[in-house]
N, C-alpha and C. Protein backbone atom coordinates (compact mmCIF):
# COMPACT_ATOMS: atom_id res chain seq x y z
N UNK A 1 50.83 144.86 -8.90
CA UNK A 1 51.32 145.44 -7.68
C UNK A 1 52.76 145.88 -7.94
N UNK A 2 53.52 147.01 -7.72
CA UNK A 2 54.40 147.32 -7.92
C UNK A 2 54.75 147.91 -6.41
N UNK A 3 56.43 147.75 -6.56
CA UNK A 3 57.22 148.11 -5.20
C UNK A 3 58.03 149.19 -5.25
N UNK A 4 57.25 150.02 -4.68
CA UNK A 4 57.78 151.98 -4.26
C UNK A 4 58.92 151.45 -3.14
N UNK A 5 60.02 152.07 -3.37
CA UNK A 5 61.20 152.45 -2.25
C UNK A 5 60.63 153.29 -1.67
N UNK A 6 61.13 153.75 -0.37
CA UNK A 6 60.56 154.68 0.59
C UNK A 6 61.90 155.46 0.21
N UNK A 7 61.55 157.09 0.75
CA UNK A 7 62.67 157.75 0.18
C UNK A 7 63.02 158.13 1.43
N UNK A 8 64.66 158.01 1.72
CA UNK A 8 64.83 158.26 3.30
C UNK A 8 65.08 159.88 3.30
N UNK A 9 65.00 160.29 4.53
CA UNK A 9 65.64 161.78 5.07
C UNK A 9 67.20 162.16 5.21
N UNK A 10 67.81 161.19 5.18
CA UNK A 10 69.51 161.04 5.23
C UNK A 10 69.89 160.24 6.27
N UNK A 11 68.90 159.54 7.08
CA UNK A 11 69.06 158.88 8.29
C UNK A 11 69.28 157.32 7.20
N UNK A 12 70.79 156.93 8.26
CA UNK A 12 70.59 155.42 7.13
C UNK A 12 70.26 154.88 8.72
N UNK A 13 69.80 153.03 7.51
CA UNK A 13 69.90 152.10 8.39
C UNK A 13 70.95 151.28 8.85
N UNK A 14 71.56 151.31 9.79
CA UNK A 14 72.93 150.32 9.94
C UNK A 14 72.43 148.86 10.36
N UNK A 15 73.10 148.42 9.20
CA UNK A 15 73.34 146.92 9.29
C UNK A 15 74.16 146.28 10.99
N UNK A 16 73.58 145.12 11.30
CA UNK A 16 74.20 144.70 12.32
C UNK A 16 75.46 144.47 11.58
N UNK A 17 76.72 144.42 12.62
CA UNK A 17 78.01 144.13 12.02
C UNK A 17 78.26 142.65 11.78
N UNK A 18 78.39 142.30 10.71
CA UNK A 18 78.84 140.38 10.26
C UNK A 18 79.41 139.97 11.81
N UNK A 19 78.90 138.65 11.72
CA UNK A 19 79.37 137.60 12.33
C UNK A 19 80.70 137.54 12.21
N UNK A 20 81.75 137.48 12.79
CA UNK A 20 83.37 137.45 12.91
C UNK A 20 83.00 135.89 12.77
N UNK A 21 83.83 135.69 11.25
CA UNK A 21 84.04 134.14 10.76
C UNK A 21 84.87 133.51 11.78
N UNK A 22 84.55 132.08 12.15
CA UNK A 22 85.38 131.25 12.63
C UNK A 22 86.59 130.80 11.86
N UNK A 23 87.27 131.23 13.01
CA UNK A 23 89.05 130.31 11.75
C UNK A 23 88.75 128.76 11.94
N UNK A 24 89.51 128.63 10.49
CA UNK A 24 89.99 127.16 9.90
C UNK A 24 90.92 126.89 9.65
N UNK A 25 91.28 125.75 10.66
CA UNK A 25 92.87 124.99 10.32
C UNK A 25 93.13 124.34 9.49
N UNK A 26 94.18 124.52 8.88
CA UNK A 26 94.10 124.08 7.72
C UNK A 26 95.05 122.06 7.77
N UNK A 27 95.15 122.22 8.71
CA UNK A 27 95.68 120.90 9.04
C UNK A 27 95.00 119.76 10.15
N UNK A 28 94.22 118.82 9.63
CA UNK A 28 93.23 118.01 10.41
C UNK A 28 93.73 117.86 12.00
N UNK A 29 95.10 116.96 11.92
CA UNK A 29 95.40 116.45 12.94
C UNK A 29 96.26 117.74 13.92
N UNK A 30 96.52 119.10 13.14
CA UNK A 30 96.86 120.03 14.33
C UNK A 30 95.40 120.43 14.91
N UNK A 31 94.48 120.33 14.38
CA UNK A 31 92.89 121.02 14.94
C UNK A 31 92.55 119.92 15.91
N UNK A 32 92.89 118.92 15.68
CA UNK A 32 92.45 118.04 16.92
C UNK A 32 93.36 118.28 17.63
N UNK A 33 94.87 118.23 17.59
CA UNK A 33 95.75 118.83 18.63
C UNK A 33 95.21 119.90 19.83
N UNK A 34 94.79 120.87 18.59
CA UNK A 34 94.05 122.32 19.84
C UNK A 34 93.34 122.05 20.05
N UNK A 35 92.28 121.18 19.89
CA UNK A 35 90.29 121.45 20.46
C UNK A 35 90.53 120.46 21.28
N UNK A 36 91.19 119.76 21.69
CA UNK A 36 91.57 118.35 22.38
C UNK A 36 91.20 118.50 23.78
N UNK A 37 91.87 119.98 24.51
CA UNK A 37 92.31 119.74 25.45
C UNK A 37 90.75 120.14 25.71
N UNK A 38 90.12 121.43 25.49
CA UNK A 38 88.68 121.60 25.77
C UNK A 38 87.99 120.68 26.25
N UNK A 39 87.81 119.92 25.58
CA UNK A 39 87.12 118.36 25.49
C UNK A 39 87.17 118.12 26.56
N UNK A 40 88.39 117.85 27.37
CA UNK A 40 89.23 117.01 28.00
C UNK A 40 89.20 117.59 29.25
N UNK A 41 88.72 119.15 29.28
CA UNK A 41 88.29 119.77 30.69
C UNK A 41 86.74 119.48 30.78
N UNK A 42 86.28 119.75 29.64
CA UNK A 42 84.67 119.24 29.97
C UNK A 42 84.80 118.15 30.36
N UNK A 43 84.77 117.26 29.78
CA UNK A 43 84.98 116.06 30.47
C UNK A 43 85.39 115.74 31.83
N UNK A 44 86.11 116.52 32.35
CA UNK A 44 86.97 116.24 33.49
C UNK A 44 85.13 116.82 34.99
N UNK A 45 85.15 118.15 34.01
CA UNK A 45 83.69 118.39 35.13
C UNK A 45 82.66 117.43 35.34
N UNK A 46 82.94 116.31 34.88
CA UNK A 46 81.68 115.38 35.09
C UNK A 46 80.13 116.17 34.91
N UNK A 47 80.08 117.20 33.59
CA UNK A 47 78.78 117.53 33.37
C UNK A 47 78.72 117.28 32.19
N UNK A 48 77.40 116.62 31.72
CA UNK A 48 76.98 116.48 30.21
C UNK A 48 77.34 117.95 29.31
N UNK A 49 77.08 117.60 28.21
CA UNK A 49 78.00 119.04 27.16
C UNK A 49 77.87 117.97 25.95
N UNK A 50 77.70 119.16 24.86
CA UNK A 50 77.37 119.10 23.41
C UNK A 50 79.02 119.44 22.49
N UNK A 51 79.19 118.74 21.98
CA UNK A 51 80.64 119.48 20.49
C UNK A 51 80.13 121.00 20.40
N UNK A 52 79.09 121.32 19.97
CA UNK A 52 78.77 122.48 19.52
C UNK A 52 78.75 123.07 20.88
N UNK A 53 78.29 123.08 22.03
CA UNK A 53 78.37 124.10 23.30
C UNK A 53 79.94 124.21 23.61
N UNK A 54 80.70 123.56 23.11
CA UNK A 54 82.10 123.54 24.41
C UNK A 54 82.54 124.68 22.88
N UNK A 55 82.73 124.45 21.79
CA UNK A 55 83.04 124.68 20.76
C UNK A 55 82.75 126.13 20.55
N UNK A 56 81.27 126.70 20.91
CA UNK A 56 81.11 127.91 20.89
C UNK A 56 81.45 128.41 22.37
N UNK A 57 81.66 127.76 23.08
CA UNK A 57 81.91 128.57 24.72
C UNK A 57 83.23 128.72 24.76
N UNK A 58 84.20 128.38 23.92
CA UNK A 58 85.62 128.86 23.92
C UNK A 58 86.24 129.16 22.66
N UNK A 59 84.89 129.71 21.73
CA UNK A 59 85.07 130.28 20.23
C UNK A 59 86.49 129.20 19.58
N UNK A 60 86.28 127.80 19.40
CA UNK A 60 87.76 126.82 19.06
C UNK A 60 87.54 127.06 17.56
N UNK A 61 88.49 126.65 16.60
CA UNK A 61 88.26 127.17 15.01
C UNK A 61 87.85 125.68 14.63
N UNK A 62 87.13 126.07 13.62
CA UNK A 62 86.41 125.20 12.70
C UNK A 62 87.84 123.90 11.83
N UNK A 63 87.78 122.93 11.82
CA UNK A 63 88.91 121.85 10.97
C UNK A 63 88.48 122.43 9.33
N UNK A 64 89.28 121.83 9.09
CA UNK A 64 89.73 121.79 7.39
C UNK A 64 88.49 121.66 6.50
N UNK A 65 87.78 121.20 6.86
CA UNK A 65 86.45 120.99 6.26
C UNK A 65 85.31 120.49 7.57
N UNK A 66 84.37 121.75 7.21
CA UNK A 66 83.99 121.79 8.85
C UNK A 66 82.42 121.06 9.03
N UNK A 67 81.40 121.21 7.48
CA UNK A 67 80.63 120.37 7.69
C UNK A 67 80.89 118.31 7.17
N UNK A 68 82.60 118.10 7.64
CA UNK A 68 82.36 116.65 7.66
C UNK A 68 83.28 116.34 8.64
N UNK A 69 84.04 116.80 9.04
CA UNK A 69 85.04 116.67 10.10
C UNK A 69 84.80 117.07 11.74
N UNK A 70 84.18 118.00 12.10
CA UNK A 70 83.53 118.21 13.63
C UNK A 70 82.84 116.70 14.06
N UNK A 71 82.36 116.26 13.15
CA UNK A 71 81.77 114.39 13.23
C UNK A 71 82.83 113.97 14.57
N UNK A 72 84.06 113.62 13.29
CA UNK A 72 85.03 112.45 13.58
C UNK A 72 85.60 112.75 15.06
N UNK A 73 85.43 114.26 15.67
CA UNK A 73 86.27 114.26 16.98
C UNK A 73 85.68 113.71 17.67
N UNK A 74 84.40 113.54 18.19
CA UNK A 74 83.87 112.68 19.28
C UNK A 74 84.30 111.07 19.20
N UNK A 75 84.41 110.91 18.08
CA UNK A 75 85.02 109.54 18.07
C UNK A 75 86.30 108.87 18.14
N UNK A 76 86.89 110.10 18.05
CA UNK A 76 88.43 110.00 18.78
C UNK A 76 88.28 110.24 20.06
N UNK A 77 87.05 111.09 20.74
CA UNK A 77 87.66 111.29 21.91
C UNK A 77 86.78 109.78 22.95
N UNK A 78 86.16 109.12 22.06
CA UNK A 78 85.77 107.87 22.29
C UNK A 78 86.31 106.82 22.61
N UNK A 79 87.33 106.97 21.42
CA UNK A 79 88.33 105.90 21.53
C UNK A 79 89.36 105.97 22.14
N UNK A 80 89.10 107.63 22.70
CA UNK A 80 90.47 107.49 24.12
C UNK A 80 90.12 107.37 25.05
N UNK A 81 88.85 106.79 25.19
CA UNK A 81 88.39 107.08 26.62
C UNK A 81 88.31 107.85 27.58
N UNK A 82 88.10 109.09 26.66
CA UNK A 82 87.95 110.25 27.63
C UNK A 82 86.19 110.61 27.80
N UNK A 83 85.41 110.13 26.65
CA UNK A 83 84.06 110.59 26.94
C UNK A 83 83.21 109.24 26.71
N UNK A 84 81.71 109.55 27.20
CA UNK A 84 80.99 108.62 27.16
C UNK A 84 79.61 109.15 26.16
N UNK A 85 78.78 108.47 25.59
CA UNK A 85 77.63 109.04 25.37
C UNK A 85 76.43 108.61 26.35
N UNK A 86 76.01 109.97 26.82
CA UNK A 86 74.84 110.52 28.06
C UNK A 86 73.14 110.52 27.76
N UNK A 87 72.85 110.88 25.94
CA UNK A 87 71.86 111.43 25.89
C UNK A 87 72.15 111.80 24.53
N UNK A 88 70.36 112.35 24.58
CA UNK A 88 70.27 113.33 23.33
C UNK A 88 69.93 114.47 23.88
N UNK A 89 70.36 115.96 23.05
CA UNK A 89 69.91 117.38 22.99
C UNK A 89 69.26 117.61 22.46
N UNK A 90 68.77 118.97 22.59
CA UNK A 90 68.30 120.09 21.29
C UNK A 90 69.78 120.60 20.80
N UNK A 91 70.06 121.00 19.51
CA UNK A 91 70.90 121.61 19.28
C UNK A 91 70.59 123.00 19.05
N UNK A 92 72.15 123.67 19.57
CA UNK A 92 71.79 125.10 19.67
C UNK A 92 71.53 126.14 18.17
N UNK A 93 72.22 125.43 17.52
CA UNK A 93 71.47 126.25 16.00
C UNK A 93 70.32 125.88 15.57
N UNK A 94 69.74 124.70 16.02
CA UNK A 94 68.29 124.34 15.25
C UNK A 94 67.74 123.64 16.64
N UNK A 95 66.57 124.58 16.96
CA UNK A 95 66.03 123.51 18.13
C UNK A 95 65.49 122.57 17.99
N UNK A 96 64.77 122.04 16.43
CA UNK A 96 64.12 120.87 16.19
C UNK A 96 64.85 119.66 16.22
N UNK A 97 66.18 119.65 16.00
CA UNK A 97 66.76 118.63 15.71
C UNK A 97 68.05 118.39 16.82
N UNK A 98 67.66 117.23 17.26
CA UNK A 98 69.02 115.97 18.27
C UNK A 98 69.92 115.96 17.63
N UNK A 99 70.94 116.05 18.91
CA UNK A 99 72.55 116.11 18.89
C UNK A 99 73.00 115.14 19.97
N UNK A 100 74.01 114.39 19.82
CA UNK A 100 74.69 113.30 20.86
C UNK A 100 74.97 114.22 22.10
N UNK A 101 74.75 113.94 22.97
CA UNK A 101 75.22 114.37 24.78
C UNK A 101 76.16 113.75 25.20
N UNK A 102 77.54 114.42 25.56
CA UNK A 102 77.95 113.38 26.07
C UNK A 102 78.28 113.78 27.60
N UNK A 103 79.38 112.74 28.13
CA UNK A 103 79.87 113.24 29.45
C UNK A 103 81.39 112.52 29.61
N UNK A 104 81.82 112.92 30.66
CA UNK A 104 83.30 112.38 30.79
C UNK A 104 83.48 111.07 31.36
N UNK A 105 84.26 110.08 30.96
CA UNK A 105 84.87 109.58 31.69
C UNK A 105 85.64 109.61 32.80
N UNK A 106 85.05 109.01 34.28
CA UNK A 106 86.36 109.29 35.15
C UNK A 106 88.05 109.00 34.54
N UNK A 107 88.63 109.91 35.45
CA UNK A 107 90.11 109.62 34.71
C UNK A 107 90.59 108.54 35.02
N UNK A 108 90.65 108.00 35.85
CA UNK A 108 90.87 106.75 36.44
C UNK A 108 90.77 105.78 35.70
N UNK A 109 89.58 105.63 35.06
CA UNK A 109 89.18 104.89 33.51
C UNK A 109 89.26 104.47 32.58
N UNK A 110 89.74 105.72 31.92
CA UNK A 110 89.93 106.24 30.65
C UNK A 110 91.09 105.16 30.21
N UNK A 111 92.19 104.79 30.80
CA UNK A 111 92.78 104.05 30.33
C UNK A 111 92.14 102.56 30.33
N UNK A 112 91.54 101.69 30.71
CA UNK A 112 90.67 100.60 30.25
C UNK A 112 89.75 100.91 29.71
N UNK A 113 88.91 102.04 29.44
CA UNK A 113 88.01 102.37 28.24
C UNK A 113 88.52 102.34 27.38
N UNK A 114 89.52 102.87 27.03
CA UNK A 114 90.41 103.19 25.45
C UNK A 114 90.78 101.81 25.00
N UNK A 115 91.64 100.66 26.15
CA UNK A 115 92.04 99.50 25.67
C UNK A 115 90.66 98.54 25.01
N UNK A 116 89.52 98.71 25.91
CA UNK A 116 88.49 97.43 25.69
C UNK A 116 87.96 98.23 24.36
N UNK A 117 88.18 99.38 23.92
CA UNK A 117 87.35 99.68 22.74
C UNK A 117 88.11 99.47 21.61
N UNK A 118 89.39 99.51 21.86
CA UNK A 118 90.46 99.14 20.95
C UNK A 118 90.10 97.46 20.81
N UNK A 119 89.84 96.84 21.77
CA UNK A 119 89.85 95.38 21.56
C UNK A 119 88.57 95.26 20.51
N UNK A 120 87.40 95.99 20.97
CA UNK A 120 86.03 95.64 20.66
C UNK A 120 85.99 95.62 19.02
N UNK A 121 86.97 97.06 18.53
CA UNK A 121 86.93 97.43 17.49
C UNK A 121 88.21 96.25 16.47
N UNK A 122 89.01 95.60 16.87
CA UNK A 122 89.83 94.67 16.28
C UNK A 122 88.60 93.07 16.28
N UNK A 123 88.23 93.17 17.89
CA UNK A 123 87.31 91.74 17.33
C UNK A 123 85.79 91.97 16.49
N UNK A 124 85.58 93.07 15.86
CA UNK A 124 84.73 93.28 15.41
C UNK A 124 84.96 93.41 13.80
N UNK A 125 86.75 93.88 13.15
CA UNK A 125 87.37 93.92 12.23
C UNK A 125 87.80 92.44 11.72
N UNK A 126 87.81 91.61 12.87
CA UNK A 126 88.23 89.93 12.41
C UNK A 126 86.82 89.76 12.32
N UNK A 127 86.20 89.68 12.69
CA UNK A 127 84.76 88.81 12.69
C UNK A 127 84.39 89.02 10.91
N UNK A 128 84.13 90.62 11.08
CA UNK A 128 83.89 91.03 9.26
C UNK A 128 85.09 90.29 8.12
N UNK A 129 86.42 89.96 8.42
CA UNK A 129 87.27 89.36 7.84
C UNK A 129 86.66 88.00 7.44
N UNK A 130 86.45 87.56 8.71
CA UNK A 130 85.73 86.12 8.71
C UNK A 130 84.79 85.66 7.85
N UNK A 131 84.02 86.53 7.92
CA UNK A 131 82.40 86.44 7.14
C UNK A 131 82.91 86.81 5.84
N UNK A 132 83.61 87.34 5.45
CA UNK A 132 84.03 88.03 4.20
C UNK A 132 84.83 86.73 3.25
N UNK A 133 85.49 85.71 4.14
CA UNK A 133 86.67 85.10 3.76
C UNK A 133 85.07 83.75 3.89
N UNK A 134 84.31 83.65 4.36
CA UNK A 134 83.24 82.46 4.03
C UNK A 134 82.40 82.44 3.49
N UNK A 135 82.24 83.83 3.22
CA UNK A 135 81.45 84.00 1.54
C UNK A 135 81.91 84.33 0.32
């Protein structure tokens, strides 16, 4: 089987135009600086929301290294007690596969969320000390 080109008339085909790349900061802790506040309005609407929906709904730039770092912000914004986890999704690039849901913390909150997780996470760092130091 062999593959004939079709010979055109002078009519081309136009390519859709590329995807306009997302910028990358090149500095971890200024990218959480900017994507912060986003977060921090979703959150405030008291409606569930995905990293990836708030992320593409206000085009925010990709961190320094983008498939290992988009991770770590939910877990900062965990440990400030600004969000909660709600659920699982579909995610919007792959519908087969779950993504964390989250939702906001009232503001009111947020400051004893942040402290008791700070605690949870120190008595959970002695305990492993413990076990570590009796074996």
């Amino acid at each position: 089987m062999s593959h004939v080109q079709p010979a055109f008339d002078g009519m081309h085909l136009e390519a859709p135009a590329p995807a306009v790349s997302r910028q990358i900061v090149d500095d971890y802790e200024a990218w959480v600086d900017e994507v912060t506040p986003y977060y921090v309005a979703a959150a405030d609407t008291g409606q569930p929301f995905t990293v990836d929906e708030i992320s593409r709904k206000h085009q925010l730039p990709d961190p320094p290294s983008p498939k290992s770092q988009w991770g770590g912000l939910p877990g900062r914004l965990l440990d400030a007690g600004i969000i909660r986890h709600h659920g699982y999704g579909q995610s919007a690039r792959c519908r087969r596969s779950l993504v964390h849901v989250w939702i906001g913390v009232p503001a009111h909150h947020r400051e004893a969320v942040a402290r008791r997780r700070s605690e949870d996470r120190k008595a959970k760092a002695a305990a492993r000390a413990a076990e570590r130091r009796a074996a």
